[in-house]
C-alpha atoms as a PDB file:
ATOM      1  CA  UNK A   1      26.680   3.221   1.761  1.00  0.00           C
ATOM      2  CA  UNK A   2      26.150   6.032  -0.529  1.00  0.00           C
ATOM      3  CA  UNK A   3      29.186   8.329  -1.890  1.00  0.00           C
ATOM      4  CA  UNK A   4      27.617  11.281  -0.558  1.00  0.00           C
ATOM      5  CA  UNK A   5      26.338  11.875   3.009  1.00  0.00           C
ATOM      6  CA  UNK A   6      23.358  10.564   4.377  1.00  0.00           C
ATOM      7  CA  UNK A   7      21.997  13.780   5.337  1.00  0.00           C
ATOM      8  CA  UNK A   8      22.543  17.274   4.692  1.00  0.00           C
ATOM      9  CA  UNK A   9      24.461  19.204   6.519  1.00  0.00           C
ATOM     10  CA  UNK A  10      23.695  23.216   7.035  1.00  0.00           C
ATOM     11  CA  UNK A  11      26.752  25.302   6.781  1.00  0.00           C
ATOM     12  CA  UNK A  12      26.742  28.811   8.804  1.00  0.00           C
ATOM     13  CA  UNK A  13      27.279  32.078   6.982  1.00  0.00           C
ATOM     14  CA  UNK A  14      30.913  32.857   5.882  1.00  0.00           C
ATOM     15  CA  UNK A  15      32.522  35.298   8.784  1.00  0.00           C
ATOM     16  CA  UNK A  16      33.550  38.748   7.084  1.00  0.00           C
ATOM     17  CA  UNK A  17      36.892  39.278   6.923  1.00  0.00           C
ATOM     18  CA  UNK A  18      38.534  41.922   7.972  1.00  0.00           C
ATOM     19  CA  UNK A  19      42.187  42.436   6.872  1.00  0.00           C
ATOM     20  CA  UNK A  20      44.745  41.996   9.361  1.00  0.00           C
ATOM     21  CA  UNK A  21      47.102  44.764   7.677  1.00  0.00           C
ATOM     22  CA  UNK A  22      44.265  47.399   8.738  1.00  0.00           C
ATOM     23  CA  UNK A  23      44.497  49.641  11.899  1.00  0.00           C
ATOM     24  CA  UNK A  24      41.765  48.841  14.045  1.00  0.00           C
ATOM     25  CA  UNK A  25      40.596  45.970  16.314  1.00  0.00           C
ATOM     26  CA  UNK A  26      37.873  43.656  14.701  1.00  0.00           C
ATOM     27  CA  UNK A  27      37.834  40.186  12.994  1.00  0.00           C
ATOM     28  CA  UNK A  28      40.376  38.339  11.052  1.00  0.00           C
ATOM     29  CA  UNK A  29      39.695  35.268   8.453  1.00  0.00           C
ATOM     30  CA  UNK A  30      42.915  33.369   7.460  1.00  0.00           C
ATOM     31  CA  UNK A  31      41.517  32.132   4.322  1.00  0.00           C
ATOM     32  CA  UNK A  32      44.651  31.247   2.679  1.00  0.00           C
ATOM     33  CA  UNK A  33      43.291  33.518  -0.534  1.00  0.00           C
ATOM     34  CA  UNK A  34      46.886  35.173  -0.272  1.00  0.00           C
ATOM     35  CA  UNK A  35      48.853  32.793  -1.013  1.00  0.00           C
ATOM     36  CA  UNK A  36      49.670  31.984  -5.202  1.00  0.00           C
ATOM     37  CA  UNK A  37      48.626  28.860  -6.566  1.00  0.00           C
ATOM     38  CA  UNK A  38      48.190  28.124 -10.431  1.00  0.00           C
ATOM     39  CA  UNK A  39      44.719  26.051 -11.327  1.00  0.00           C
ATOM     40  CA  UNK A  40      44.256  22.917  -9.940  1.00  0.00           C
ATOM     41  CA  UNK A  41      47.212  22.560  -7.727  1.00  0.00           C
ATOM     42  CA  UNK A  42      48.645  22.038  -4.413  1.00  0.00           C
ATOM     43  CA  UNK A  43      52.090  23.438  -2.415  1.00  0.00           C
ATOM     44  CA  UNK A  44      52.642  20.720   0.405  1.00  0.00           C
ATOM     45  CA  UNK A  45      56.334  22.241   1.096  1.00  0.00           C
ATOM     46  CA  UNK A  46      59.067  22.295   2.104  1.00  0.00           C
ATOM     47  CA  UNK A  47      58.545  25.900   3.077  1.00  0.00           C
ATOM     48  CA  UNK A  48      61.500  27.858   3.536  1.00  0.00           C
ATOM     49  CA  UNK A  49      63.498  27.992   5.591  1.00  0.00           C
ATOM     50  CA  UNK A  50      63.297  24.793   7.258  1.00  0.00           C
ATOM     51  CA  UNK A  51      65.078  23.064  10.337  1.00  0.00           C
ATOM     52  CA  UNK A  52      65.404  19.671  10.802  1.00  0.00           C
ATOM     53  CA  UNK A  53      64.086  18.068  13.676  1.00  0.00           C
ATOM     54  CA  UNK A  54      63.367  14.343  15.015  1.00  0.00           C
ATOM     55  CA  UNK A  55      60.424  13.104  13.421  1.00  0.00           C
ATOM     56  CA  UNK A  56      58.438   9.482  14.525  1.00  0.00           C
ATOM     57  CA  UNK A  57      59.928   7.851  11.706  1.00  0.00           C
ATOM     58  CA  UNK A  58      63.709   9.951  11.177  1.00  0.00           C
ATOM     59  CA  UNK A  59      64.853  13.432  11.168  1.00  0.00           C
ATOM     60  CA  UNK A  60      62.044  15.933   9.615  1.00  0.00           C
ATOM     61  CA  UNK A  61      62.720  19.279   7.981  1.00  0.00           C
ATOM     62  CA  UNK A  62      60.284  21.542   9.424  1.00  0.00           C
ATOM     63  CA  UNK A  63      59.118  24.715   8.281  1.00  0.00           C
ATOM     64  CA  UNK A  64      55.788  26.909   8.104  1.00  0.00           C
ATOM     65  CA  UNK A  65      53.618  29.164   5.550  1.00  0.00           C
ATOM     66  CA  UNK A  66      51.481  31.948   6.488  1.00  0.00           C
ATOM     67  CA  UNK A  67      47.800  33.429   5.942  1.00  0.00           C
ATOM     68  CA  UNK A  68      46.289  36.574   7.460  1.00  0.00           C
ATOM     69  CA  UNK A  69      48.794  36.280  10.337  1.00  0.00           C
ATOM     70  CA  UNK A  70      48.583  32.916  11.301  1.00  0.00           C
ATOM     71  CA  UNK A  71      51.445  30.290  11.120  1.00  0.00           C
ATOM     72  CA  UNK A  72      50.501  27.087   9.120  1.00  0.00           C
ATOM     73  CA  UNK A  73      53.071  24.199  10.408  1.00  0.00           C
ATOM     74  CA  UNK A  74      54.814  21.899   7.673  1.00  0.00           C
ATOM     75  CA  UNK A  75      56.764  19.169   7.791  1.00  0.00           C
ATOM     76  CA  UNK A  76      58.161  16.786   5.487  1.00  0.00           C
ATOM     77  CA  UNK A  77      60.782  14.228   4.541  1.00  0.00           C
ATOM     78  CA  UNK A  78      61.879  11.337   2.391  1.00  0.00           C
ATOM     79  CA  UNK A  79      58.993  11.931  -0.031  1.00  0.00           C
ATOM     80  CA  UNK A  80      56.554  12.695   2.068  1.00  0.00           C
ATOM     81  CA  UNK A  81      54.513  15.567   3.768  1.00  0.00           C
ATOM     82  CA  UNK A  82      52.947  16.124   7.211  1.00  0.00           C
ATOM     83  CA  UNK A  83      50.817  19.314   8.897  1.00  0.00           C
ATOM     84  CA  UNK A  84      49.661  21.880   7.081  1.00  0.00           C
ATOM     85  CA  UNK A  85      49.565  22.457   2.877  1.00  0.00           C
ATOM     86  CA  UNK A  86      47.586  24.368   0.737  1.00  0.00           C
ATOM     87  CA  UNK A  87      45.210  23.777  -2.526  1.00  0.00           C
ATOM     88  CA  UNK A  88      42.492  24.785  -4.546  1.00  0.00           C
ATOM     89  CA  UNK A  89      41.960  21.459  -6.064  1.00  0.00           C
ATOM     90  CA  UNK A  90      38.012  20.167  -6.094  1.00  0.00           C
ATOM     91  CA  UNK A  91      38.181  16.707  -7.794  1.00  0.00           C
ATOM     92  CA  UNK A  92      35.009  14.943  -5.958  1.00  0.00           C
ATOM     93  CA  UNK A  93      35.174  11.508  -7.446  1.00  0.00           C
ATOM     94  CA  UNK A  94      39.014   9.998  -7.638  1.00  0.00           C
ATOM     95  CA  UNK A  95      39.560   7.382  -4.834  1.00  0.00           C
ATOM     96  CA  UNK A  96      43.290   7.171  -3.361  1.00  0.00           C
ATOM     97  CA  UNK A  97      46.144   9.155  -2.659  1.00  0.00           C
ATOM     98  CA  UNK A  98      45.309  11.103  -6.156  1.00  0.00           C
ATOM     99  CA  UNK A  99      43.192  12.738  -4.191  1.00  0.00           C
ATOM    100  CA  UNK A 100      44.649  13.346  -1.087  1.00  0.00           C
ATOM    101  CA  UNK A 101      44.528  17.658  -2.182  1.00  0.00           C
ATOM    102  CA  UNK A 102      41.145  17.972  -3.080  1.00  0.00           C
ATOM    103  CA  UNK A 103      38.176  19.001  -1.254  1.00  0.00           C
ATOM    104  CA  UNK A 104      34.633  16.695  -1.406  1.00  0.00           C
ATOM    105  CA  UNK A 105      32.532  19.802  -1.048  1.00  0.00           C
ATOM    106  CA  UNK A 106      33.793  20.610  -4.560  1.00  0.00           C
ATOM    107  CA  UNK A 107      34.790  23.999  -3.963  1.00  0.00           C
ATOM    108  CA  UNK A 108      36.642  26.376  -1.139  1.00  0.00           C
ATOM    109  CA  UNK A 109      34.403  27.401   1.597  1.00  0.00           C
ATOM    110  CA  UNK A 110      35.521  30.933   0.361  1.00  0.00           C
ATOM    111  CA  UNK A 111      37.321  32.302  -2.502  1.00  0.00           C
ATOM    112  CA  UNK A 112      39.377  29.637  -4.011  1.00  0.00           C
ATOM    113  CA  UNK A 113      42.089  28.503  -1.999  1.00  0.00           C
ATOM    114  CA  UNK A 114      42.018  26.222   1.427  1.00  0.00           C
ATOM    115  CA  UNK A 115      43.936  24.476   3.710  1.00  0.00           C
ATOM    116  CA  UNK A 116      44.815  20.565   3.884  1.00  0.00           C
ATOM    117  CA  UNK A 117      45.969  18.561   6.897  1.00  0.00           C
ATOM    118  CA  UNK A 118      47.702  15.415   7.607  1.00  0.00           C
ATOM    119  CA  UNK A 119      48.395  13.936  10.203  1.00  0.00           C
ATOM    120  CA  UNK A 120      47.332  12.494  13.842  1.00  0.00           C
ATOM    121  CA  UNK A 121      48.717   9.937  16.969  1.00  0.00           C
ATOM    122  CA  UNK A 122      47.343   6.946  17.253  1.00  0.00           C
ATOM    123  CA  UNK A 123      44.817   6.990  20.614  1.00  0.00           C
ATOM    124  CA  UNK A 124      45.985   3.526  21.309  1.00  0.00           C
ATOM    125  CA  UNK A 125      49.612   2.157  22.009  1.00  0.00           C
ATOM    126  CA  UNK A 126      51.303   0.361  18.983  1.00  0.00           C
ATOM    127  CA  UNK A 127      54.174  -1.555  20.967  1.00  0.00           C
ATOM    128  CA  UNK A 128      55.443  -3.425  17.660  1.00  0.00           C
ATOM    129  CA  UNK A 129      56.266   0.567  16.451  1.00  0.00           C
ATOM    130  CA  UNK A 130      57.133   2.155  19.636  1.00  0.00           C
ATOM    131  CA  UNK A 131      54.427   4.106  19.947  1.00  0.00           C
ATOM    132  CA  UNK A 132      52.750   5.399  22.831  1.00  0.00           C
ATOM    133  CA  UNK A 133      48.938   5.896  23.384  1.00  0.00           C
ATOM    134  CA  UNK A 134      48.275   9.620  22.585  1.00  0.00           C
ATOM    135  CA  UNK A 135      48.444  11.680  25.375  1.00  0.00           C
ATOM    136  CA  UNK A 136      47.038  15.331  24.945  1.00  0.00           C
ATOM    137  CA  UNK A 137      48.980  16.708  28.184  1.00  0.00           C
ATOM    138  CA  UNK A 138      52.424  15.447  26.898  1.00  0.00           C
ATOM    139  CA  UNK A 139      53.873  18.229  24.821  1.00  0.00           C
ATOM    140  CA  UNK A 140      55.866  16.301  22.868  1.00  0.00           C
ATOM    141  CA  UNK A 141      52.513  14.433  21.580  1.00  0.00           C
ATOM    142  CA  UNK A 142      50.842  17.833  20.923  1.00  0.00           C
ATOM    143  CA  UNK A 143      53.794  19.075  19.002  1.00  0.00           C
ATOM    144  CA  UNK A 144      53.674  16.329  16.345  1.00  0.00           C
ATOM    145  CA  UNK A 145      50.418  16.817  15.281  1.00  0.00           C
ATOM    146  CA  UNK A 146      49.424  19.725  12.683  1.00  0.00           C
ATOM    147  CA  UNK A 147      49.287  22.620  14.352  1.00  0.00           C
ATOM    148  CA  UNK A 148      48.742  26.823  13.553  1.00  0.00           C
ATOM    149  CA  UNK A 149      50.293  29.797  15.518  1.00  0.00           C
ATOM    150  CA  UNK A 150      48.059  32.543  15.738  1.00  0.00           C
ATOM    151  CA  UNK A 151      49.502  36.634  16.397  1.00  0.00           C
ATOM    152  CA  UNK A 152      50.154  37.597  19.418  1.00  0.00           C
ATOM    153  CA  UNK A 153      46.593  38.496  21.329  1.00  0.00           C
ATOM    154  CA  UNK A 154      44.716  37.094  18.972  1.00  0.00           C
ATOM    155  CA  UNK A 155      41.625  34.992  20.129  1.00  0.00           C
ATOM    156  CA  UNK A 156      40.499  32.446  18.189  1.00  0.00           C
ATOM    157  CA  UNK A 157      36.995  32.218  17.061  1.00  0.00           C
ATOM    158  CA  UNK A 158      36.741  29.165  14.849  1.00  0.00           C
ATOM    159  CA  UNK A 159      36.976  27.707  11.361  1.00  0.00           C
ATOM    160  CA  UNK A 160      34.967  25.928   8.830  1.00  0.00           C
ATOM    161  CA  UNK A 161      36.259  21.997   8.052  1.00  0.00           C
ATOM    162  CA  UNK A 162      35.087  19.208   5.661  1.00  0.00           C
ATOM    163  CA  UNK A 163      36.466  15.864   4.306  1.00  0.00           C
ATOM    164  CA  UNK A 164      38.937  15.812   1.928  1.00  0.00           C
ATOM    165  CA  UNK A 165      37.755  13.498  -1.532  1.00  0.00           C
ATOM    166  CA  UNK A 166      40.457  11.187  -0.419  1.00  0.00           C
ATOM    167  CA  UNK A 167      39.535  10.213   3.092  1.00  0.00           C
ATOM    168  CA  UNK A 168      35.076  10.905   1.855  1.00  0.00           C
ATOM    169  CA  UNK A 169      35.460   7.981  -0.503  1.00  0.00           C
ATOM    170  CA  UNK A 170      38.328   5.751   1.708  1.00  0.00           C
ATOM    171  CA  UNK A 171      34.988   6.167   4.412  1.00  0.00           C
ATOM    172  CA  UNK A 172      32.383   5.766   1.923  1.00  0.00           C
ATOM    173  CA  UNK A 173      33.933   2.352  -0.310  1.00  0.00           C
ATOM    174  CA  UNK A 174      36.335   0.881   1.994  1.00  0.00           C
ATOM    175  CA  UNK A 175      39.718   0.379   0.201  1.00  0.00           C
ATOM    176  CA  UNK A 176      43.407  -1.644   1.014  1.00  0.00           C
ATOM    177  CA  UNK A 177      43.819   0.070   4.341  1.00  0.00           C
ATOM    178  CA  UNK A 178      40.170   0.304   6.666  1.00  0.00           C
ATOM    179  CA  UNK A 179      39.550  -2.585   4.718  1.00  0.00           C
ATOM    180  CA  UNK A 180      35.490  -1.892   4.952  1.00  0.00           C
ATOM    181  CA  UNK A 181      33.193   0.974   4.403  1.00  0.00           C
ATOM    182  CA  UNK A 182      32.647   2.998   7.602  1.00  0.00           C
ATOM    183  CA  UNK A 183      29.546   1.201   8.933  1.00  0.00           C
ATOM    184  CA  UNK A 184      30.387  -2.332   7.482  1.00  0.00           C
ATOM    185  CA  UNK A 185      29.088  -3.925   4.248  1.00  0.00           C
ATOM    186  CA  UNK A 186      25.778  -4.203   5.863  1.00  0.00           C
ATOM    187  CA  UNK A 187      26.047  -0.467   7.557  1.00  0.00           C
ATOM    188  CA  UNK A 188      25.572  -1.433  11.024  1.00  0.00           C
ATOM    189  CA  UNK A 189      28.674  -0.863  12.542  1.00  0.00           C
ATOM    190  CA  UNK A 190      28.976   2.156  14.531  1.00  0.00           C
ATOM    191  CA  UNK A 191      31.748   3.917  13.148  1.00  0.00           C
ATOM    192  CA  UNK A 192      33.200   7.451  13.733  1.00  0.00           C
ATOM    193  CA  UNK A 193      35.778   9.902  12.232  1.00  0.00           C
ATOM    194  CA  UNK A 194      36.480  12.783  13.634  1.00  0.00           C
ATOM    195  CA  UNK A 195      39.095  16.010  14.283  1.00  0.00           C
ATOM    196  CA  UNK A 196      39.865  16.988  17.851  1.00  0.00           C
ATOM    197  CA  UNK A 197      41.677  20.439  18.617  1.00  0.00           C
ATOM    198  CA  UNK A 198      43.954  21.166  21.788  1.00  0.00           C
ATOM    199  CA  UNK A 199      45.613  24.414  22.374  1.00  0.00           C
ATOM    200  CA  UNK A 200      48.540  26.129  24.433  1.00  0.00           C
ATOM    201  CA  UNK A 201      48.745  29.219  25.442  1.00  0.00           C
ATOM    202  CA  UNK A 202      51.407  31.949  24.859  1.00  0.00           C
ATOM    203  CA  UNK A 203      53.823  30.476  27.528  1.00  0.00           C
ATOM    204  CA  UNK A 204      53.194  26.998  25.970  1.00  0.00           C
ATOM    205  CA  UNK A 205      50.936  25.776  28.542  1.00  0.00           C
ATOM    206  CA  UNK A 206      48.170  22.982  27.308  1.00  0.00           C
ATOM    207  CA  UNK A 207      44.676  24.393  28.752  1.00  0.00           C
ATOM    208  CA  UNK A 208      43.248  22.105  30.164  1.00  0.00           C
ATOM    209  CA  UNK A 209      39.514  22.149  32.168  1.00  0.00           C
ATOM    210  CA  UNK A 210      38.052  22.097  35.715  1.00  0.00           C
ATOM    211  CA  UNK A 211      39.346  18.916  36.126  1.00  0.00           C
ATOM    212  CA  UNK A 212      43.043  18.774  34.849  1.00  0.00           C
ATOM    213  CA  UNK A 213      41.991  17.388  31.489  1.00  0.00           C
ATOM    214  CA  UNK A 214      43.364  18.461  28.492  1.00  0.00           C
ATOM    215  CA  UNK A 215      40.512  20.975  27.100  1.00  0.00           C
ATOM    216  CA  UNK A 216      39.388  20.097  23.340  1.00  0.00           C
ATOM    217  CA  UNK A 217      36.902  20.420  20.902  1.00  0.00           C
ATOM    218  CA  UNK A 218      35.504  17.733  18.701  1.00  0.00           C
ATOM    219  CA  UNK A 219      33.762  17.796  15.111  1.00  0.00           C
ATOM    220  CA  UNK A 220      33.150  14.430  13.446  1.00  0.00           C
ATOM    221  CA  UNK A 221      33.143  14.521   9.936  1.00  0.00           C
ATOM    222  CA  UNK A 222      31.802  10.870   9.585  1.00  0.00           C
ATOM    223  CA  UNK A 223      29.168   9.163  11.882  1.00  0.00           C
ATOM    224  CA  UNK A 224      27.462   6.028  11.871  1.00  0.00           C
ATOM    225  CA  UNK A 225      26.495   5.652  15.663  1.00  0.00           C
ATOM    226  CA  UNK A 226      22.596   5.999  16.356  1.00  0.00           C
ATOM    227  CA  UNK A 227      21.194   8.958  15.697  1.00  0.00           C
ATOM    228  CA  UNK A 228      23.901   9.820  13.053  1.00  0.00           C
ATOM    229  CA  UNK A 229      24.439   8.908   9.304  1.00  0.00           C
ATOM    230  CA  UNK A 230      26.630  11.058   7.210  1.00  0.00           C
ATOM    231  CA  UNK A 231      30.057  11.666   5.960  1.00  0.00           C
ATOM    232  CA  UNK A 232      30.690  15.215   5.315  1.00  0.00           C
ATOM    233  CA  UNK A 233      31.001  16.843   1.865  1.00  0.00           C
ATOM    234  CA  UNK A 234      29.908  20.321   3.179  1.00  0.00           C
ATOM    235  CA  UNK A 235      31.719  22.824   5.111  1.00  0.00           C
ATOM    236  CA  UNK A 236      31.034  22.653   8.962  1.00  0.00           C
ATOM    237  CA  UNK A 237      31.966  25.142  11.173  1.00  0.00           C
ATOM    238  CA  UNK A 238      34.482  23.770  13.969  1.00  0.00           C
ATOM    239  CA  UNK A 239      33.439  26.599  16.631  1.00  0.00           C
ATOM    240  CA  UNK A 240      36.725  26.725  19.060  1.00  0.00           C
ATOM    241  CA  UNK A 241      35.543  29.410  21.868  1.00  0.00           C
ATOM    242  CA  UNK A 242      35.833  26.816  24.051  1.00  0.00           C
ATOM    243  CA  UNK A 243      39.705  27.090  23.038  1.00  0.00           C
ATOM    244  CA  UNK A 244      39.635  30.877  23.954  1.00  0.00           C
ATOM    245  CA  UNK A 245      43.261  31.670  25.507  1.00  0.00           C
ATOM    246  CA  UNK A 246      45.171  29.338  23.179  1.00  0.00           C
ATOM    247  CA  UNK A 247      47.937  30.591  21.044  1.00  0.00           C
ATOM    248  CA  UNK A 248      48.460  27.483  19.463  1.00  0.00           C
ATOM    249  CA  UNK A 249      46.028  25.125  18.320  1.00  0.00           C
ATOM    250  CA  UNK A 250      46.609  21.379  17.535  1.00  0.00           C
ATOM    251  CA  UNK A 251      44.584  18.867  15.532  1.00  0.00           C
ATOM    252  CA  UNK A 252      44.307  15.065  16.103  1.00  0.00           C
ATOM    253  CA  UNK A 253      42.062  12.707  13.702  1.00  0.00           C
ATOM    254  CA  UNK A 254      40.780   9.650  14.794  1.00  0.00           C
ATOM    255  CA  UNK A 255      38.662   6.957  13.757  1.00  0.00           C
ATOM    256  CA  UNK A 256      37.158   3.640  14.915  1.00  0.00           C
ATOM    257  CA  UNK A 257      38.557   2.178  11.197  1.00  0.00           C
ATOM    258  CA  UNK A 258      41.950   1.774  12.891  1.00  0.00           C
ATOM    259  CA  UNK A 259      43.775  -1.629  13.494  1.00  0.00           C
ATOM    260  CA  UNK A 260      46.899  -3.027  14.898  1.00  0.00           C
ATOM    261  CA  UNK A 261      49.112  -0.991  13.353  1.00  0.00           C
ATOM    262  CA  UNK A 262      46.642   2.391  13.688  1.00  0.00           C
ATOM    263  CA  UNK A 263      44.914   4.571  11.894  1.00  0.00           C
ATOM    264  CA  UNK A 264      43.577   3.082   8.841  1.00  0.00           C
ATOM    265  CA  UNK A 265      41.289   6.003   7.218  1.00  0.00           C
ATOM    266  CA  UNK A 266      43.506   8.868   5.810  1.00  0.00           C
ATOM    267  CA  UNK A 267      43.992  11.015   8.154  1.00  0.00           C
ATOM    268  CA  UNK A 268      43.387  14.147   6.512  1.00  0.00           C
ATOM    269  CA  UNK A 269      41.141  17.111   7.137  1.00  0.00           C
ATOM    270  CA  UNK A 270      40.256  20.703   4.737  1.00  0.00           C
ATOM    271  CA  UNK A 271      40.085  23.820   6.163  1.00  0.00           C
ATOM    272  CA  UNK A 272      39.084  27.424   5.328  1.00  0.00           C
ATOM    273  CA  UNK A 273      38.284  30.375   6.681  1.00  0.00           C
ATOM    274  CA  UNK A 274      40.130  30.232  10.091  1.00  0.00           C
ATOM    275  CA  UNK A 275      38.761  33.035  12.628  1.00  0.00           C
ATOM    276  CA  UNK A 276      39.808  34.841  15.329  1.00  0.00           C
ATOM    277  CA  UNK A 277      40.243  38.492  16.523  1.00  0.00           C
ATOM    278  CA  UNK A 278      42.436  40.645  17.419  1.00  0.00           C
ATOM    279  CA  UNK A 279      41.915  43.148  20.928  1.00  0.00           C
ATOM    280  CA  UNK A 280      42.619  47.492  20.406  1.00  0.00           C
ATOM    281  CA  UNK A 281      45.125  46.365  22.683  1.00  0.00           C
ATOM    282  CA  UNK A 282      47.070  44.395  20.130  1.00  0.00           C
ATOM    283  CA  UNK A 283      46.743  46.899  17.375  1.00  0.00           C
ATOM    284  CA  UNK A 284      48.829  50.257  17.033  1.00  0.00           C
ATOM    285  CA  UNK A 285      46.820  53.474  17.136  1.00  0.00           C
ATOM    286  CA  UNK A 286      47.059  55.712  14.120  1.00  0.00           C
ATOM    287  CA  UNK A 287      49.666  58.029  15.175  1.00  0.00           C
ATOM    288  CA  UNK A 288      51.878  54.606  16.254  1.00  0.00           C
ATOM    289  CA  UNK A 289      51.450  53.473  12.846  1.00  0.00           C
ATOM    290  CA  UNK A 290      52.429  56.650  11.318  1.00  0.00           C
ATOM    291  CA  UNK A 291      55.585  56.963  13.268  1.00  0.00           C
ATOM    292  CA  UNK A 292      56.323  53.343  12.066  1.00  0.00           C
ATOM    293  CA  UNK A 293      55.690  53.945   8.583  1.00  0.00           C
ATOM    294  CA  UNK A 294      58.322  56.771   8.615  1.00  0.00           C
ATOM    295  CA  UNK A 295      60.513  55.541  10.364  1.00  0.00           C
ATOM    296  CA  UNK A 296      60.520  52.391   7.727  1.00  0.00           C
ATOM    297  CA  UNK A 297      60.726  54.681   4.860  1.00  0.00           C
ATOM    298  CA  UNK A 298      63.893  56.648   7.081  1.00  0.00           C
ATOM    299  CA  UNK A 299      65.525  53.271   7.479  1.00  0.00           C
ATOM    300  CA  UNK A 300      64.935  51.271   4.097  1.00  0.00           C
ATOM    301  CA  UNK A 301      53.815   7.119   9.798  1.00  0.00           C
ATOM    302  CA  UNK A 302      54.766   4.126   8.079  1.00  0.00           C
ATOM    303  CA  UNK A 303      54.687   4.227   4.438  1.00  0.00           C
ATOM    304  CA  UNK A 304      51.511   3.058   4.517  1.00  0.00           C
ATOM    305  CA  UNK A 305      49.713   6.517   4.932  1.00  0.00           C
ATOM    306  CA  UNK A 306      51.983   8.822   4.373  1.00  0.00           C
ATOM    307  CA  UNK A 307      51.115  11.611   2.034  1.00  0.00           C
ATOM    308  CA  UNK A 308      53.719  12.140  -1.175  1.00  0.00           C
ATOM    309  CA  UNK A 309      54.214  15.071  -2.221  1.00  0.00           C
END
């Protein structure tokens, strides 16, 4: 198996952005541009201010960063991180946790900044931790997984995802934890990674489908069933219409390289770009916003996998 993909995959047309700041309906990219970062570097948190709150593995403070008006959650703890960070790092060709910042399409989908996650629940049960077979209707389940707030409103449109060069090459070589390439030595094994999103809506309800399923949205970012051959170093585009109505949108990775104990590829996941837009309802007409403005100016895991920081 080949460091790179086995195909090449087409990435769609970067969305415009429109800024959320201005006063008119339209479209709005978080593309975490906004937020300061010197060359070559990472902020994984804490971001203040923080709570703490039980985690899987012990009490977790908990906190959250923002782009273009949507809520990025953080958590972390005892040397570690979990959720949501931030980077601009584009190392392609470090194995391990070195890594575990950088993006394997070697550069931001836009501008130079982008999003990392970690995290996931296992799909099956692991009795000898406690843990129970993912469940995307339990809450509780949902809510420790990464997750993003959008504004109030807001509809979500998509975002653009790829590999980070941690988990490309973990999938690619094989290393201590899967243990084998993705595919097997001999590249016959029909292995998957992928990212599924949930969502709730603005009274926390999961949406769920026709049936009383949990509604989601897959993209795989590594394939080696029939048909499919790659492990993604390009920016796909997650489209999440199917999400429409959710205020809050989770993210689970899974992958058939897990084991007794779980998951055994890093369970990470870039992201750029985030899109979604925003009804005439939600924003304030002119003379609203002109009122406003005076009035302001009047008044003044397991150690194994997790991430360090």
């Amino acid at each position: 198996m080949s460091l790179r993909p086995y195909r090449s995959l087409t990435c769609l047309a970067a969305t415009l952005a429109l800024a959320l700041g201005t006063a008119r309906a339209g479209v709005v990219v978080a593309d975490f541009d906004g937020l300061a970062l010197s060359p070559n570097s990472a902020q994984s948190g804490p971001f203040d201010p923080t709570v703490e709150i039980p985690g899987r593995w012990g009490p977790v403070e908990q906190g959250s960063f923002s782009s273009d008006g949507v809520d990025f959650i953080n958590r972390g703890g005892a040397g570690y991180w979990e959720g949501f960070a931030y980077s601009n790092q584009t190392n392609t060709d470090v194995p391990g946790l070195a890594s575990q910042f950088s993006v394997y399409a070697g550069e931001a989908h836009s501008g130079a900044n982008f999003g990392v996650a970690y995290g996931y629940h296992d799909l099956e049960a692991i009795p000898l931790l406690g843990v129970e077979a993912f469940n995307p209707l339990n809450l509780v389940h949902l809510e420790g997984l990464p997750y993003f707030t959008l504004p109030e409103d807001a509809i979500i449109q998509g975002m653009y995802v790829t590999n980070t060069t941690y988990t490309a090459l973990s999938l690619s070589l094989g290393d201590d934890f899967t243990g084998r390439p993705m595919g097997g030595v001999d590249g016959n094994i029909p292995d998957w990674f992928k990212v599924t999103a949930y969502g709730t809506d603005a009274y926390g309800n999961i949406l769920t489908d026709a049936s009383g399923g949990a509604r989601f949205v897959d993209l795989f970012l590594g394939d080696n069933r029939e048909g499919q051959r790659f492990i993604a170093d390009e920016w796909l585009y997650m489209d999440l219409a199917d999400l429409a109505g959710a205020q809050r949108l989770y993210f689970n990775v899974s992958s058939t390289l897990s084991g007794q104990w779980g998951l055994n590829a890093p369970g990470y996941f870039a992201v750029d770009d985030v899109t979604y837009t925003i009804g005439a309802a939600a924003v304030p007409e002119p003379t609203s916003l002109a009122m406003a403005g005076t009035a302001v100016l009047v008044a003044g895991l397991l150690a194994r996998r997790r991430p360090r920081m």
